[in-house]
C-alpha atoms as a PDB file:
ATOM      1  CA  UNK A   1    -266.281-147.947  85.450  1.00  0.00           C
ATOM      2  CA  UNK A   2    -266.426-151.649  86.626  1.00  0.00           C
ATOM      3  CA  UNK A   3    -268.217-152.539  89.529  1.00  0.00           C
ATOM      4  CA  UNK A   4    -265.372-155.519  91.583  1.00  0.00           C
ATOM      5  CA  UNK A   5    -268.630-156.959  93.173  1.00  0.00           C
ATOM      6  CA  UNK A   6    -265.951-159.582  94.527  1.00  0.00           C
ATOM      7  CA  UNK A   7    -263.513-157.175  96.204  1.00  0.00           C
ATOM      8  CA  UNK A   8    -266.896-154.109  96.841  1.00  0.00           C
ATOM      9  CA  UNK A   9    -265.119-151.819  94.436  1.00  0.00           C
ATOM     10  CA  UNK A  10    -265.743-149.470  92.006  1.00  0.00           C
ATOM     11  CA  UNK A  11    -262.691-149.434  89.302  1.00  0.00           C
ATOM     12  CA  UNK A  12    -261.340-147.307  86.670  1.00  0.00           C
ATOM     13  CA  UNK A  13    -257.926-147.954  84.540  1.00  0.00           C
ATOM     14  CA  UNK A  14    -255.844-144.585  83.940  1.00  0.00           C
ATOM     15  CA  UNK A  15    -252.580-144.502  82.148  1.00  0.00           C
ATOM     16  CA  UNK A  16    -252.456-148.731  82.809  1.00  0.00           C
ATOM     17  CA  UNK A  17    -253.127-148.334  86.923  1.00  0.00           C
ATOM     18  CA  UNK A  18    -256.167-148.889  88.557  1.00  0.00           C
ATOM     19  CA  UNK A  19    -258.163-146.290  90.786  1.00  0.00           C
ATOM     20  CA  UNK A  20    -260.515-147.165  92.943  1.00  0.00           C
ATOM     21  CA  UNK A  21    -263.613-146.773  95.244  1.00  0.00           C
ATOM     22  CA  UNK A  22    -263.847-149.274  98.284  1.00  0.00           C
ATOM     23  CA  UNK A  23    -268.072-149.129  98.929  1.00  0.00           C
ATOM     24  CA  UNK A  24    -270.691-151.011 100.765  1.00  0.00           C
ATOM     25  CA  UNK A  25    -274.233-150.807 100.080  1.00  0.00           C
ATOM     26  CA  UNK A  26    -277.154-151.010 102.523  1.00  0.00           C
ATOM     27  CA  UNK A  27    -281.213-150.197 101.898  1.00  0.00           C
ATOM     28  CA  UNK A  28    -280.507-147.702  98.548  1.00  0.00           C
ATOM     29  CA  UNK A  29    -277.040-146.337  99.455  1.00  0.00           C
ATOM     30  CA  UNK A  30    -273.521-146.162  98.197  1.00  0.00           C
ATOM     31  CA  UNK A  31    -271.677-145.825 101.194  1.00  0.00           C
ATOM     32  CA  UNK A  32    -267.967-144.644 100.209  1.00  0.00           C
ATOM     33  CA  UNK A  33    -265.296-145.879 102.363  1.00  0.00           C
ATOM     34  CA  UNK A  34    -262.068-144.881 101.102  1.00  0.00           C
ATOM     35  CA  UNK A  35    -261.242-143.571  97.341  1.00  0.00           C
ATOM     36  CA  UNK A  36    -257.091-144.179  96.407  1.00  0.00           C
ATOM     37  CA  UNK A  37    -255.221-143.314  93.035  1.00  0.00           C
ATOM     38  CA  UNK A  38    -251.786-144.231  92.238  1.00  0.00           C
ATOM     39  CA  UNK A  39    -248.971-141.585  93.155  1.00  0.00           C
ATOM     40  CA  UNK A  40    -248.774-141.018  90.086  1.00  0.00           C
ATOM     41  CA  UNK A  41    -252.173-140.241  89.181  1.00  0.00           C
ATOM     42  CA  UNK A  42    -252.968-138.051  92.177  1.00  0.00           C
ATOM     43  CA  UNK A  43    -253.517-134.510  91.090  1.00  0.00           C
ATOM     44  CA  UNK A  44    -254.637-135.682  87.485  1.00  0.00           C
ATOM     45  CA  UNK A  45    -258.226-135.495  88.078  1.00  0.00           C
ATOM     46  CA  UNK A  46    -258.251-139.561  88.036  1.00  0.00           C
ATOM     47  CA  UNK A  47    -260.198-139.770  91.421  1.00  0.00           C
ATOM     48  CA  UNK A  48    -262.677-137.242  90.226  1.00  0.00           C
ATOM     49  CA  UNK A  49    -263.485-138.789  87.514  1.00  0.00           C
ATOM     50  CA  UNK A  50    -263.941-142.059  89.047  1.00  0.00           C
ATOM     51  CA  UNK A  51    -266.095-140.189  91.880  1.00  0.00           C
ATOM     52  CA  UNK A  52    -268.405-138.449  89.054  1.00  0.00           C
ATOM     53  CA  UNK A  53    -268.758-142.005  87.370  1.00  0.00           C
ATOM     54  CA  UNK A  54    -269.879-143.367  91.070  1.00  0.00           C
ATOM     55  CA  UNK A  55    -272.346-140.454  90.780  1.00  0.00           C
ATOM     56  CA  UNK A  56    -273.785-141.303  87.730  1.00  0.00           C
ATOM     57  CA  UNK A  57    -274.495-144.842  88.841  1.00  0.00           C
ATOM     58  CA  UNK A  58    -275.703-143.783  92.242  1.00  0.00           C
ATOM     59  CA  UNK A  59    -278.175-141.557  89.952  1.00  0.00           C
ATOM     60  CA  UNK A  60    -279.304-144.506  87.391  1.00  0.00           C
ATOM     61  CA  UNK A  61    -279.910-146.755  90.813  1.00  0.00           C
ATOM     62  CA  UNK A  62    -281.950-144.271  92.404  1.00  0.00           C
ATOM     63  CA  UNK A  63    -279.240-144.655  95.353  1.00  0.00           C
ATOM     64  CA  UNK A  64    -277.563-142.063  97.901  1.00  0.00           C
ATOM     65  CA  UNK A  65    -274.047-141.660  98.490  1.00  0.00           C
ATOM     66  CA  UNK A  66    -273.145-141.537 101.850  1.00  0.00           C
ATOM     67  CA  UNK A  67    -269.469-141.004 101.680  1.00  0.00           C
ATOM     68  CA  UNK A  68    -267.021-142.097 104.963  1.00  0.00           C
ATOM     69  CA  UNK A  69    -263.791-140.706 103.023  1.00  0.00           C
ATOM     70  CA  UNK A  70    -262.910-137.639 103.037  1.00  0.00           C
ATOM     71  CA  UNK A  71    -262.077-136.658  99.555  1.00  0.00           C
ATOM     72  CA  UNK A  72    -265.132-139.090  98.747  1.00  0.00           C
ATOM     73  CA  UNK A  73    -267.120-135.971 100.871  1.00  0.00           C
ATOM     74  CA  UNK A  74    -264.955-132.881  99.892  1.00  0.00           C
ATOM     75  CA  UNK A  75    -265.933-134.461  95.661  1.00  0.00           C
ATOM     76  CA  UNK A  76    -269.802-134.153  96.514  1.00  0.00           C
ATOM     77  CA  UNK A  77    -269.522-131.163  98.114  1.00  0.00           C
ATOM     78  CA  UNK A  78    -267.989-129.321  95.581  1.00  0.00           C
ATOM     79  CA  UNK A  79    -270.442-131.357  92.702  1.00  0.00           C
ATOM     80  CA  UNK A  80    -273.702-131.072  94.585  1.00  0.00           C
ATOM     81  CA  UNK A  81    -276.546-129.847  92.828  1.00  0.00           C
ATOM     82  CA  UNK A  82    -278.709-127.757  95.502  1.00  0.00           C
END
């Protein structure tokens, strides 16, 4: 996963297309604006795995996700820990 400090997104290539994570960070958060994946990379898992690499950062920073997109949310809910 690259972290586009310049355009506040987190990246992954797939099959030669980009997904990616638009984010902002304030005082030890990730906040998640909007996750997208190519048409045709939509229903591969692409997004999810691009979500669970955001979560594995998020983890190493010591950082919360607070996620504003709804697929963003629906991912943590179904990965949560508790």
């Amino acid at each position: 996963m690259r972290d586009n400090k310049a355009t506040s997104r987190f990246e992954i290539d797939e099959g030669g297309q980009t997904v990616w994570a638009d984010y902002r960070r304030a005082e030890g958060r990730i906040i998640i604006d909007h996750v997208e994946a190519p048409a045709s990379l939509r229903g591969t898992g692409a997004a999810g795995r691009l979500m669970a690499a955001i979560a594995e950062q998020a983890k190493v920073e010591g950082a919360t996700i607070v996620p504003f997109c709804g697929y963003a949310a629906a991912w943590l809910a179904r990965h949560s820990r508790t």
